[in-house]
Structure formats: structure tokens, C-alpha cells
C-alpha atoms as a PDB file:
ATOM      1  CA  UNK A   1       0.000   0.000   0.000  1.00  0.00           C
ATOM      2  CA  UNK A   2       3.060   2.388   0.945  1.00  0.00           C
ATOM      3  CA  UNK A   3       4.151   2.156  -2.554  1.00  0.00           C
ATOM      4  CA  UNK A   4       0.509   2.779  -4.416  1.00  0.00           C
ATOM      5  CA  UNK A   5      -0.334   5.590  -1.788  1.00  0.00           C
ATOM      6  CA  UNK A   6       1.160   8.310  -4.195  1.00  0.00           C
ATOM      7  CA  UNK A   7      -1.433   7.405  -7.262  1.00  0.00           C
ATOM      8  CA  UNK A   8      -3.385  10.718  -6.793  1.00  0.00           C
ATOM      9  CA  UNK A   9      -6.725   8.692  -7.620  1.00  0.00           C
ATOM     10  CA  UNK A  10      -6.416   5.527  -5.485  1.00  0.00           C
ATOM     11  CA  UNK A  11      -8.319   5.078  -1.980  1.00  0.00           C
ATOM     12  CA  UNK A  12      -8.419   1.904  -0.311  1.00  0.00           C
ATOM     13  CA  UNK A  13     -10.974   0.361   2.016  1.00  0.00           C
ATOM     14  CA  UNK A  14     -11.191  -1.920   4.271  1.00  0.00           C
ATOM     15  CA  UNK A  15     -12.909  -5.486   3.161  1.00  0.00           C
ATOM     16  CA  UNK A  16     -12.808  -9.403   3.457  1.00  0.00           C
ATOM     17  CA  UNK A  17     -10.049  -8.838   6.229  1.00  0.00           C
ATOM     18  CA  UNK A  18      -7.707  -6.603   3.597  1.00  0.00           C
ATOM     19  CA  UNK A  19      -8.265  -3.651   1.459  1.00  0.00           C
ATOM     20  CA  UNK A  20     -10.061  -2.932  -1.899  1.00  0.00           C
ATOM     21  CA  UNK A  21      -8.474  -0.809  -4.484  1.00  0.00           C
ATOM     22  CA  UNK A  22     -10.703   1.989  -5.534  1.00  0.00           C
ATOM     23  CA  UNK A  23      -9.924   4.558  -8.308  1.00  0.00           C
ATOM     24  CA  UNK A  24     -12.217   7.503  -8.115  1.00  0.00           C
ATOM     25  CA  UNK A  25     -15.600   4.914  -7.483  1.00  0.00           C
ATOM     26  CA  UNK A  26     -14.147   2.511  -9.471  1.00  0.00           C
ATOM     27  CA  UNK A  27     -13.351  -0.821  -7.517  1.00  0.00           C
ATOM     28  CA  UNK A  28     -10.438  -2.825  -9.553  1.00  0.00           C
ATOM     29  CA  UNK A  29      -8.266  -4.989  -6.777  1.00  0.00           C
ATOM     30  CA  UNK A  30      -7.747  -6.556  -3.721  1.00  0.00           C
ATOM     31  CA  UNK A  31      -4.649  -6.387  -1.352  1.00  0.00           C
ATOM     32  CA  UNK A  32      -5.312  -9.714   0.933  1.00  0.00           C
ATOM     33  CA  UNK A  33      -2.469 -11.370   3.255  1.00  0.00           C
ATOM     34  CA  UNK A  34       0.116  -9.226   0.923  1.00  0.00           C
ATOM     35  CA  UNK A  35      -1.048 -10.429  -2.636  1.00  0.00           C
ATOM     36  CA  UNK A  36      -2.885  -8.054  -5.131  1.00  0.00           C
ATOM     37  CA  UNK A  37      -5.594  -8.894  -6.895  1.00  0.00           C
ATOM     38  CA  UNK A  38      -7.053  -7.465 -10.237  1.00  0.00           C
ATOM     39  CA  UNK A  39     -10.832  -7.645 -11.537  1.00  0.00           C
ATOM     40  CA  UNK A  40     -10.299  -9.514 -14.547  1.00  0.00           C
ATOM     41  CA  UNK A  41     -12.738  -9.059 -17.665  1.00  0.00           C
ATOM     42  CA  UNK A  42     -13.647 -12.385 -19.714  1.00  0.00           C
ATOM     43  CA  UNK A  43     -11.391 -10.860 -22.154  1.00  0.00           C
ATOM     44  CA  UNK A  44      -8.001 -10.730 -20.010  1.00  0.00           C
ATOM     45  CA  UNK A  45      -8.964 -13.792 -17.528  1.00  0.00           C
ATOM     46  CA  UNK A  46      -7.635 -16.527 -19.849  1.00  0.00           C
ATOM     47  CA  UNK A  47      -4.210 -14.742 -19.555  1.00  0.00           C
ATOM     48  CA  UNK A  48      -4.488 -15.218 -15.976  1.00  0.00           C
ATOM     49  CA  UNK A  49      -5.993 -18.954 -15.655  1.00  0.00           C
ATOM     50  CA  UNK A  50      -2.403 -19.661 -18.106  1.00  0.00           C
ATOM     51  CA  UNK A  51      -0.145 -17.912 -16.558  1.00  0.00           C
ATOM     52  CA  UNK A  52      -1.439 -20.177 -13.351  1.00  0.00           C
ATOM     53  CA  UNK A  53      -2.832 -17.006 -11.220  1.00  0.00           C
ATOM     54  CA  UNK A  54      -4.996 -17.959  -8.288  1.00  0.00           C
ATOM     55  CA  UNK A  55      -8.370 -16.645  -8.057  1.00  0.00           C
ATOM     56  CA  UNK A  56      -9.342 -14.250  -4.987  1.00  0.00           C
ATOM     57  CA  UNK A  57     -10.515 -17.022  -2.002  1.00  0.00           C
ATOM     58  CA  UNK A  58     -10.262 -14.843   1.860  1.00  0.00           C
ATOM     59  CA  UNK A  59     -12.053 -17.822   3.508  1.00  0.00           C
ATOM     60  CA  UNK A  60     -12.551 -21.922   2.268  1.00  0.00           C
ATOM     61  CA  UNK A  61     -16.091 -20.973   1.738  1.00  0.00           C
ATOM     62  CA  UNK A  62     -16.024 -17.770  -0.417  1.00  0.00           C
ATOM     63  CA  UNK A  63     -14.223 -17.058  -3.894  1.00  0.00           C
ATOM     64  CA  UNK A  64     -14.461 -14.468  -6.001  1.00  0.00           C
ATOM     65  CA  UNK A  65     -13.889 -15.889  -9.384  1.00  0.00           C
ATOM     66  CA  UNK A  66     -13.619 -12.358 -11.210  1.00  0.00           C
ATOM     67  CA  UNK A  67     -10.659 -11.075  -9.220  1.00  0.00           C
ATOM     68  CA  UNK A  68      -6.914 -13.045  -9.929  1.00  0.00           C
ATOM     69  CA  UNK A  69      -3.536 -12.942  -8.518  1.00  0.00           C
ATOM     70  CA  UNK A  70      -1.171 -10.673 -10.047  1.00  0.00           C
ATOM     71  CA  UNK A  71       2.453 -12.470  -9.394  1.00  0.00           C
ATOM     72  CA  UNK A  72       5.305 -11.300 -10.960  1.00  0.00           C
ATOM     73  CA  UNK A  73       6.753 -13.173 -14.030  1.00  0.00           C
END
């Protein structure tokens, strides 16, 4: 969060025991247990499901299928 504090647009609140990534009203990510997570489109989410990204799951009971893992390469 340190690091993405100085986008002018970006607020973060507090959800599913992390933070959610807001720009303007926008809500695009999740920062959970220090891992970011992007909403992925059908368009992009292929990429992710190849290049092995996990999908967004804060408790064995929940998943959010629409928001992936960004890992470096």
C-alpha cells in the first residue's frame, strides 16, 4: 500500500479482512495477506488462468472468481 499511496486517484478500504483498491468509485483490486488482486474481464482472464494465477478465495467458503492474482513473471 506504501508504494501505491502516491497514485493521486487511489483510496483503499477496508474489506474481506484486507483492502479494496478503488480509483475515483471505481473498484479494480484486492490487497489480501500481501497479494494483489485485479478484476479480470472475460477478455483478459484466460491470460491469468495460463499464466497459473490464483483466483481471490479470503475464507474456504467464499471465492471471487472475477478477481486473480497478479504475481510477478
Amino acid at each position: 500500500m506504501d508504494q501505491l499511496e502516491q497514485v493521486s486517484s487511489l483510496r483503499f478500504q477496508r474489506m474481506f479482512g484486507g483492502f479494496g483498491l478503488y480509483s475515483e468509485e471505481r473498484f479494480f483490486g484486492i490487497i489480501h495477506q500481501r497479494r494483489l488482486y485485479f478484476r479480470t474481464p472475460d477478455e483478459t482472464r484466460r491470460a491469468y488462468e495460463k499464466a497459473g494465477m490464483s483466483v481471490f478465495q479470503p475464507s474456504a467458503k467464499q471465492s471471487l472468481k472475477s478477481y486473480y492474482e497478479v504475481q510477478s513473471g
